[in-house]
PDB file of N, CA and C in Angstrom:
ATOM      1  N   UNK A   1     126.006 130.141 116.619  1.00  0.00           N
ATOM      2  CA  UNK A   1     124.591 130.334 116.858  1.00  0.00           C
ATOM      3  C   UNK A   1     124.403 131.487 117.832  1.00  0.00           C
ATOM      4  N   UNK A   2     123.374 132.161 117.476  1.00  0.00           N
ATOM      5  CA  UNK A   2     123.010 133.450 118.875  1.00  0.00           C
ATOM      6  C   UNK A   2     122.739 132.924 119.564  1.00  0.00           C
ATOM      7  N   UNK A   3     122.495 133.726 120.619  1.00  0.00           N
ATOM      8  CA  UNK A   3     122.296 133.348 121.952  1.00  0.00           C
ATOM      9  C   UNK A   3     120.451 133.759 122.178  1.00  0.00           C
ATOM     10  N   UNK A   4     119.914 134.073 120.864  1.00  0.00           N
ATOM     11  CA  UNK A   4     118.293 134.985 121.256  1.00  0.00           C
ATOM     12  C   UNK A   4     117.316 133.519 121.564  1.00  0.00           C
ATOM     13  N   UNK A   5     117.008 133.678 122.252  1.00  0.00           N
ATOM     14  CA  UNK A   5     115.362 132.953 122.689  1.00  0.00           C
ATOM     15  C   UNK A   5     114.542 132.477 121.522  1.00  0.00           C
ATOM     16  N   UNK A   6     114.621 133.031 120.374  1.00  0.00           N
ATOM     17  CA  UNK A   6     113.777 132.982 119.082  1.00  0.00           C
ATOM     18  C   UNK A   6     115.084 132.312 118.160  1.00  0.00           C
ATOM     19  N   UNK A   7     116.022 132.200 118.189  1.00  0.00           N
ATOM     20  CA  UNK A   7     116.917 131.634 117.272  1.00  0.00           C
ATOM     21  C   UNK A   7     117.002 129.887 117.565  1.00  0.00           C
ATOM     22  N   UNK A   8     117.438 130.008 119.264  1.00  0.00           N
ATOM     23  CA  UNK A   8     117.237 128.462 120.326  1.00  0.00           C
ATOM     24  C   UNK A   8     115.580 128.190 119.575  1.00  0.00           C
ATOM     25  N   UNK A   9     114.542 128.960 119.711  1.00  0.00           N
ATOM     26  CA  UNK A   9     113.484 128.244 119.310  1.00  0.00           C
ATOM     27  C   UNK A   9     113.736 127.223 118.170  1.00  0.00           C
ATOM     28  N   UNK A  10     114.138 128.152 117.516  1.00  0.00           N
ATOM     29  CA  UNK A  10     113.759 127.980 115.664  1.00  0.00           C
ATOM     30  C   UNK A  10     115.262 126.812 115.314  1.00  0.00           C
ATOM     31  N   UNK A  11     115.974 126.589 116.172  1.00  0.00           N
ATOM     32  CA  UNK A  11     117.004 125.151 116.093  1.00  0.00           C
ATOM     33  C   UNK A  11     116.101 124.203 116.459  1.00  0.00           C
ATOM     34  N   UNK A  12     115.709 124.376 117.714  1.00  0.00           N
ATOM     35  CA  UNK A  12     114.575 123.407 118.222  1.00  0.00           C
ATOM     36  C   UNK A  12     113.413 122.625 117.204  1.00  0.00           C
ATOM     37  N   UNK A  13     112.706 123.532 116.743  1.00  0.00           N
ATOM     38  CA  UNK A  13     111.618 123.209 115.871  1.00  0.00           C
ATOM     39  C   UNK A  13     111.777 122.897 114.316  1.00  0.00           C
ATOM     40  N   UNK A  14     113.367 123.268 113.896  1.00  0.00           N
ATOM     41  CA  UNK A  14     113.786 122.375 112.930  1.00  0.00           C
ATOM     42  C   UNK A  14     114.617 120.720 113.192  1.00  0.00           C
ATOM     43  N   UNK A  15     115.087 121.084 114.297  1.00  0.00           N
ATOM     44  CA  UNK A  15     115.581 119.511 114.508  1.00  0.00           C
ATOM     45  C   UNK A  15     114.141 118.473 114.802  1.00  0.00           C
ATOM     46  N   UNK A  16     113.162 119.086 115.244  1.00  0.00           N
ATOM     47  CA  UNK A  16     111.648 118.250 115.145  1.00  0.00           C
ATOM     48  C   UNK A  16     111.553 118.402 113.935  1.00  0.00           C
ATOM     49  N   UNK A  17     111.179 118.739 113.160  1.00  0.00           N
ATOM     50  CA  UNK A  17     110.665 118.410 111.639  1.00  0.00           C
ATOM     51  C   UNK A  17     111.895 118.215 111.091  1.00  0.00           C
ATOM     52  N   UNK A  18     112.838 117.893 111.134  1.00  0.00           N
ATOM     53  CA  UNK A  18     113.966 117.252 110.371  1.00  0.00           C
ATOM     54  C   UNK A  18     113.737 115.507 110.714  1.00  0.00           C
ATOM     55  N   UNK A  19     113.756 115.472 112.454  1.00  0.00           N
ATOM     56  CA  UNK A  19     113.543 114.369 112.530  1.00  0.00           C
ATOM     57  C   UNK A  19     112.129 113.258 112.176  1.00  0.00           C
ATOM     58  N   UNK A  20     110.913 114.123 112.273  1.00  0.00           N
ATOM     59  CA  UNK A  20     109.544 113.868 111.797  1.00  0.00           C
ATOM     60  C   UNK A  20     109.846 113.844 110.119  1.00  0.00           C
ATOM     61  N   UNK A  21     110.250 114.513 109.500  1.00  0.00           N
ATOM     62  CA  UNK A  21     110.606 114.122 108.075  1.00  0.00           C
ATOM     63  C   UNK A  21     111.307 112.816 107.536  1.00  0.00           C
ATOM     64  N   UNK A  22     112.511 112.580 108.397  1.00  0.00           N
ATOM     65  CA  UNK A  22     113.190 111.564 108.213  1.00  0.00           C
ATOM     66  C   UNK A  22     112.381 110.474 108.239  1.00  0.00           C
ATOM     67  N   UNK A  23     111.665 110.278 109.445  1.00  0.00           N
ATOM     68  CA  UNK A  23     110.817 109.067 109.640  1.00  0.00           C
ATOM     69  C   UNK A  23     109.956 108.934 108.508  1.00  0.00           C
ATOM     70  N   UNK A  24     108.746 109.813 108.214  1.00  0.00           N
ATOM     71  CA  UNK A  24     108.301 109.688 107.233  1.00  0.00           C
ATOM     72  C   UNK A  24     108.862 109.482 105.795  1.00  0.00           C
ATOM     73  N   UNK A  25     109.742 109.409 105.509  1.00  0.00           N
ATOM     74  CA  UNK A  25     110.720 109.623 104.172  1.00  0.00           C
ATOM     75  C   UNK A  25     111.350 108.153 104.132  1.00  0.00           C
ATOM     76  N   UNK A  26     111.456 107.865 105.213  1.00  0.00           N
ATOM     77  CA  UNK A  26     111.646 106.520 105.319  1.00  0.00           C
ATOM     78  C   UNK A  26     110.924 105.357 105.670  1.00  0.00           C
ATOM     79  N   UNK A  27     110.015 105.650 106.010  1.00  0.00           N
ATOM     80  CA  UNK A  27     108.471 104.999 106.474  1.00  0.00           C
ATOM     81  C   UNK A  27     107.879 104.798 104.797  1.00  0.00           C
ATOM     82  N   UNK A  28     107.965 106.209 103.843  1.00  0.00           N
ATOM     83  CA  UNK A  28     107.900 105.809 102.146  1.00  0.00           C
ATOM     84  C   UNK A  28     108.597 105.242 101.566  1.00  0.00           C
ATOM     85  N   UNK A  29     110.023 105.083 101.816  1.00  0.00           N
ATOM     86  CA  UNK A  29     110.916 104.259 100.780  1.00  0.00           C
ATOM     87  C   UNK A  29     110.740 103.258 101.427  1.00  0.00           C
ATOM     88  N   UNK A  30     110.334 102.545 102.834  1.00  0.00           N
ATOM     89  CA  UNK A  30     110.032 100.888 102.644  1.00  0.00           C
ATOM     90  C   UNK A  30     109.134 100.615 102.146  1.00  0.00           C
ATOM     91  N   UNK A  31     107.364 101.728 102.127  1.00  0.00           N
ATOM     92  CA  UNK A  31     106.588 100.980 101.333  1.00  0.00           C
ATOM     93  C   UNK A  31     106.798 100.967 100.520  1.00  0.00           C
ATOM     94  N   UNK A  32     107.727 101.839  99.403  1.00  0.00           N
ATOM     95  CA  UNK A  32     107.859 101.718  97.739  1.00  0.00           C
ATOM     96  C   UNK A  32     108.450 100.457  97.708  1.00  0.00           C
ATOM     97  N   UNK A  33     109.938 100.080  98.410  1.00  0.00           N
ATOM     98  CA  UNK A  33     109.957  99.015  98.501  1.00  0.00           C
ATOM     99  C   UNK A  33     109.605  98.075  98.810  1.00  0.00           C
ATOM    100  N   UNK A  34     108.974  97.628  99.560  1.00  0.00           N
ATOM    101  CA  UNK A  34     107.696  96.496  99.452  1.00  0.00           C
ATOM    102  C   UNK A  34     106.542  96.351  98.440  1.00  0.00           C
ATOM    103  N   UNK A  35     106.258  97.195  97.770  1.00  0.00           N
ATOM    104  CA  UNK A  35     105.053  97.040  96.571  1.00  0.00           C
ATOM    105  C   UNK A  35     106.097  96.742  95.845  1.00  0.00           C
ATOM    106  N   UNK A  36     106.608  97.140  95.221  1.00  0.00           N
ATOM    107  CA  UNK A  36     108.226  96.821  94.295  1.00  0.00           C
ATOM    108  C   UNK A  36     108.373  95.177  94.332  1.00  0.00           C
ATOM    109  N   UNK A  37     108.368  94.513  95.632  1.00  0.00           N
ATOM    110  CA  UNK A  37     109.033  93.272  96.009  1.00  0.00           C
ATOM    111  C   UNK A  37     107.543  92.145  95.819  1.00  0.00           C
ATOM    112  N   UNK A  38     106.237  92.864  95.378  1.00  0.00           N
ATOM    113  CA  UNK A  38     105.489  92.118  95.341  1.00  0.00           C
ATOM    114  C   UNK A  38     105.300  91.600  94.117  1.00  0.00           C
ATOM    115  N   UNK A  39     104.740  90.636  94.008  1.00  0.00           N
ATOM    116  CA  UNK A  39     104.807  90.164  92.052  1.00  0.00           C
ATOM    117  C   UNK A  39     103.070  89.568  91.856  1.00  0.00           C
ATOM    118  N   UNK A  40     102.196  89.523  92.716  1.00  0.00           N
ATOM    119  CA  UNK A  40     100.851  89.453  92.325  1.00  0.00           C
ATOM    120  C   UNK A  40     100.033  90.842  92.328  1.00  0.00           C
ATOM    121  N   UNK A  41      99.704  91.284  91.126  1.00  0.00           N
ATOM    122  CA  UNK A  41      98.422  92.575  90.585  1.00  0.00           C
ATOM    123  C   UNK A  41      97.734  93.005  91.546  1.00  0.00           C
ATOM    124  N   UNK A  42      96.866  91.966  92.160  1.00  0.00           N
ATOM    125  CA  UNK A  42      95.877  91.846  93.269  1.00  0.00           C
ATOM    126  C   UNK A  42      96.243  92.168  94.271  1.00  0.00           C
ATOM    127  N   UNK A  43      97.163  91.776  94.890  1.00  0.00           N
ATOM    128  CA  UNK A  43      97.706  92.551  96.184  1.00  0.00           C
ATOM    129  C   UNK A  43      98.920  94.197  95.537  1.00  0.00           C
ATOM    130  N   UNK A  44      99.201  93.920  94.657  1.00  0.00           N
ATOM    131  CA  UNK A  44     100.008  95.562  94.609  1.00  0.00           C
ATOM    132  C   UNK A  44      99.263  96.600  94.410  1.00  0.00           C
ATOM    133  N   UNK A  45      97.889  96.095  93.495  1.00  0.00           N
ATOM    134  CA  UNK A  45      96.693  97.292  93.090  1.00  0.00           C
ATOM    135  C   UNK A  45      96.530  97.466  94.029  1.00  0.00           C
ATOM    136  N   UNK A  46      96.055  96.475  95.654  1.00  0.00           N
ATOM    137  CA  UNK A  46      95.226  97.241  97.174  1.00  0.00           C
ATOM    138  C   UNK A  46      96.300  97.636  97.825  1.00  0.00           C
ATOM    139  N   UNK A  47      97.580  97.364  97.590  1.00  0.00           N
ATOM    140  CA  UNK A  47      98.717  98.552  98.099  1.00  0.00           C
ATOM    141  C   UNK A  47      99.124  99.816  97.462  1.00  0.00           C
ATOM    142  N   UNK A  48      98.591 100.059  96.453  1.00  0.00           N
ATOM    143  CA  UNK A  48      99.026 100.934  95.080  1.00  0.00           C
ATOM    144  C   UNK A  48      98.047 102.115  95.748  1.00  0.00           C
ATOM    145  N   UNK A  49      97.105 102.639  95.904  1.00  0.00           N
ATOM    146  CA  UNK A  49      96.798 103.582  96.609  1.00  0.00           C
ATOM    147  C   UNK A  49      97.002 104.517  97.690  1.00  0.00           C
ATOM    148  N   UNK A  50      97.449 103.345  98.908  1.00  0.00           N
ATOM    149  CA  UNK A  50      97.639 103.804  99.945  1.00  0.00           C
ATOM    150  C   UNK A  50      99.429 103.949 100.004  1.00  0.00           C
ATOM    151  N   UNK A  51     100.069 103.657  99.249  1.00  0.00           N
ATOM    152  CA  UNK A  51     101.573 104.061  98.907  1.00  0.00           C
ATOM    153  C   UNK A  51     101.748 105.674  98.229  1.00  0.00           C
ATOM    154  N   UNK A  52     100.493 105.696  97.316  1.00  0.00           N
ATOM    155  CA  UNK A  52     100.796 106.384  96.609  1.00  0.00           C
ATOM    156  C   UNK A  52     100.196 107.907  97.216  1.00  0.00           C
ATOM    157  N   UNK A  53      99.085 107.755  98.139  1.00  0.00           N
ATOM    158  CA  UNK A  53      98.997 108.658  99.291  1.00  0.00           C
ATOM    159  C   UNK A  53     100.006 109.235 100.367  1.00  0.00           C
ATOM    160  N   UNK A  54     100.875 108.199 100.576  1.00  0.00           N
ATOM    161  CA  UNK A  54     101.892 108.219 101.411  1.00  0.00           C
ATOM    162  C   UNK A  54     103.113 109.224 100.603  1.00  0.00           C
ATOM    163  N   UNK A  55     103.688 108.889  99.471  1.00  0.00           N
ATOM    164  CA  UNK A  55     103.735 109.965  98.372  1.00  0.00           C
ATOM    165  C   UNK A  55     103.653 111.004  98.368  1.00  0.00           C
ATOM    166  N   UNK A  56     102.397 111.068  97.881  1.00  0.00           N
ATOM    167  CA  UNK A  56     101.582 113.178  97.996  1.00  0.00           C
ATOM    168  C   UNK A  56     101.703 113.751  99.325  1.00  0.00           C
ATOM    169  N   UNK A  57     101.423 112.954 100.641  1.00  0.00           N
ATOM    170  CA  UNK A  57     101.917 113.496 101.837  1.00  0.00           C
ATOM    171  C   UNK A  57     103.444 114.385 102.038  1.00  0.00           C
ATOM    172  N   UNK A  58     104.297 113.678 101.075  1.00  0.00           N
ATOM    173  CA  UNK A  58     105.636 113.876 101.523  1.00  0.00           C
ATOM    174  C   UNK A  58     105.819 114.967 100.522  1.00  0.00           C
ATOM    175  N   UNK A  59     105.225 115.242  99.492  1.00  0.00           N
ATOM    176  CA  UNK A  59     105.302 116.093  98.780  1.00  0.00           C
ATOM    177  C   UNK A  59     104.532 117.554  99.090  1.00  0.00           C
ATOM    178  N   UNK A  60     103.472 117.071  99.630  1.00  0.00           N
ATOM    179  CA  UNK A  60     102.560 118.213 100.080  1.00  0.00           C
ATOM    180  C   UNK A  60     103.517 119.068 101.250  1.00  0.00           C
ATOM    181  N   UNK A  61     104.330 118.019 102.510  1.00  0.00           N
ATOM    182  CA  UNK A  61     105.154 119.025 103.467  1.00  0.00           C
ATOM    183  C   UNK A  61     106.157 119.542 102.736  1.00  0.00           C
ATOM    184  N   UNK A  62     106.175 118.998 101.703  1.00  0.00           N
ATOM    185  CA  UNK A  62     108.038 119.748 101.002  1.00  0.00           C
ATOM    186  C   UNK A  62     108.837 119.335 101.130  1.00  0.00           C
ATOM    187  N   UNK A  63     108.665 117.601 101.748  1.00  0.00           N
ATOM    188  CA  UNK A  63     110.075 116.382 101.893  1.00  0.00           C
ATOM    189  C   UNK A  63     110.806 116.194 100.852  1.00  0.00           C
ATOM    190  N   UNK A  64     109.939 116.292  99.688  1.00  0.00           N
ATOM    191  CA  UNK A  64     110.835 115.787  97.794  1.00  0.00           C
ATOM    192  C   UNK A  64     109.465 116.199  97.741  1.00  0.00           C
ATOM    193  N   UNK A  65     110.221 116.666  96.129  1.00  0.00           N
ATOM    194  CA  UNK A  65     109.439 117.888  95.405  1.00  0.00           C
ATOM    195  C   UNK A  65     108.331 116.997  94.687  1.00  0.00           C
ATOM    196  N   UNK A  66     107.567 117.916  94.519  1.00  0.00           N
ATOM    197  CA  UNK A  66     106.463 117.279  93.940  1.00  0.00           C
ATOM    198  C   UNK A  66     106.211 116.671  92.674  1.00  0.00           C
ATOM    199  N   UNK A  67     107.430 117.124  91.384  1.00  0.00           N
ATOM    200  CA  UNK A  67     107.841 116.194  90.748  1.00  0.00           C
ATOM    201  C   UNK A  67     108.321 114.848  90.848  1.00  0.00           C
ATOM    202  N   UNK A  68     108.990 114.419  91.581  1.00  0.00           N
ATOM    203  CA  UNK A  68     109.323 113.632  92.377  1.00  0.00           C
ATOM    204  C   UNK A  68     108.536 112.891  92.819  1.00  0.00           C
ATOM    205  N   UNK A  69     107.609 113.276  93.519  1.00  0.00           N
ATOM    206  CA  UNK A  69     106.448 112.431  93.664  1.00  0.00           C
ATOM    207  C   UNK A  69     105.838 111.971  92.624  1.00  0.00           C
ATOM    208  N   UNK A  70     105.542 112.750  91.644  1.00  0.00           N
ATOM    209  CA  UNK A  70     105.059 112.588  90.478  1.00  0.00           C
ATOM    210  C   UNK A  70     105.431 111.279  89.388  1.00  0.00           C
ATOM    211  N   UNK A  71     107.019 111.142  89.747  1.00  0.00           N
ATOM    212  CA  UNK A  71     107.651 110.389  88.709  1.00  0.00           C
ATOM    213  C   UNK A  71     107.603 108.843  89.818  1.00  0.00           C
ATOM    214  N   UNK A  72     107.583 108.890  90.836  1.00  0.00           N
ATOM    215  CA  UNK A  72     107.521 107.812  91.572  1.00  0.00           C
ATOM    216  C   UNK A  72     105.904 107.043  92.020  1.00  0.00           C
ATOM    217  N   UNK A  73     105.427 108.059  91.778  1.00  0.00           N
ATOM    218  CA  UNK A  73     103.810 107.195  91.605  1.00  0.00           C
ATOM    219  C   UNK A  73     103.772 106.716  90.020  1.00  0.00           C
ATOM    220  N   UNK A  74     104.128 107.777  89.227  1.00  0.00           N
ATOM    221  CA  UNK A  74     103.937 106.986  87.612  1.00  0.00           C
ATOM    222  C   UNK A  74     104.889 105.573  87.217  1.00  0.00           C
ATOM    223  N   UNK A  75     106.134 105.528  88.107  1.00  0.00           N
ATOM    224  CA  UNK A  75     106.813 104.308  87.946  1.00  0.00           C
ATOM    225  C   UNK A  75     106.065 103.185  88.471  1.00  0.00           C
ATOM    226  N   UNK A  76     105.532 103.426  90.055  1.00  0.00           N
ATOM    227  CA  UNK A  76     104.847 102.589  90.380  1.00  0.00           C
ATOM    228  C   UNK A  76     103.581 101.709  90.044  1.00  0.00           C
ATOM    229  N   UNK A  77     103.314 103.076  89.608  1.00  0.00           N
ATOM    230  CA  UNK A  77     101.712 102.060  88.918  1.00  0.00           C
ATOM    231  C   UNK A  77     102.079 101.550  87.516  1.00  0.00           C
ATOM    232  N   UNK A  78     102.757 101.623  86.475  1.00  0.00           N
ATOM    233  CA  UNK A  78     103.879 101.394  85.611  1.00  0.00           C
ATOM    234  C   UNK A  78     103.730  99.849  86.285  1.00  0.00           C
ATOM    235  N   UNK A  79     104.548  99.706  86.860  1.00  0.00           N
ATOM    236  CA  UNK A  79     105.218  98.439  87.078  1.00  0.00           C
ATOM    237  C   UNK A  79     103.806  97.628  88.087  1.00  0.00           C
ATOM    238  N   UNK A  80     102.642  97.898  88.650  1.00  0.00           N
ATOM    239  CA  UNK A  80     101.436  97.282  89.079  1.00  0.00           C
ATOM    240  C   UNK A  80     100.968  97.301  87.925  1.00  0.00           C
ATOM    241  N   UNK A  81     101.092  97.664  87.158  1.00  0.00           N
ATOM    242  CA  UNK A  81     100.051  97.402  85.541  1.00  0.00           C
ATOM    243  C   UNK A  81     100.740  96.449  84.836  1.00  0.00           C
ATOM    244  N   UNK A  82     101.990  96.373  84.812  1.00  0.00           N
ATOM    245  CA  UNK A  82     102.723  95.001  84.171  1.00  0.00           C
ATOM    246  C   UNK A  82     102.782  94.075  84.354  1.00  0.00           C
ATOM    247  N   UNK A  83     102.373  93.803  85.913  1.00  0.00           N
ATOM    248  CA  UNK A  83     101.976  92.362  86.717  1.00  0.00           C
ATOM    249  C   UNK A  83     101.473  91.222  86.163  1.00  0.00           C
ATOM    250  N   UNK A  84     101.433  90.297  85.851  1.00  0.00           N
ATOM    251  CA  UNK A  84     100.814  88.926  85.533  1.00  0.00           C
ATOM    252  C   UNK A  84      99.662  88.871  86.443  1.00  0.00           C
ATOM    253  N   UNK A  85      98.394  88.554  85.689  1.00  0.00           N
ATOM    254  CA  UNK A  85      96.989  88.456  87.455  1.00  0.00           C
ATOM    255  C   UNK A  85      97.521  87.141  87.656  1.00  0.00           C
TER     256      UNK A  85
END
């Protein structure tokens, strides 16, 4: 690593958004997993939104690509539409 003032920055301010990513990235794979683990319609439909926001967030910073997002909201609601009410 150099030794420049602007290089030390720019380690700095990726180990913050590496670590702010992580959290969030993982803050989404428990809610996927928890709507996943639910088996009543009614409660996964009023979680099915706000998961799936959580989603586009991670896609919008550039955490996983936006395909990705794409295929994991369509699984999800997929499997909230198959639910038994």
């Amino acid at each position: 690593m150099a030794n420049h003032a602007a290089t030390k920055k720019d380690v700095r301010q990726s180990a913050k958004r590496n670590e702010r990513n992580r959290y969030y990235g993982k803050t989404t794979r428990n809610a996927i997993r928890d709507i996943r683990a639910i088996d009543s319609q009614k409660t996964a439909s009023d979680k099915l939104p706000e998961v799936s926001s959580m989603i586009d967030k991670l896609a919008k910073r550039g955490t996983i690509h936006k395909n990705k997002a794409s295929n994991l909201k369509r699984k999800l609601a997929l499997r909230v539409n198959s639910l038994k009410k």
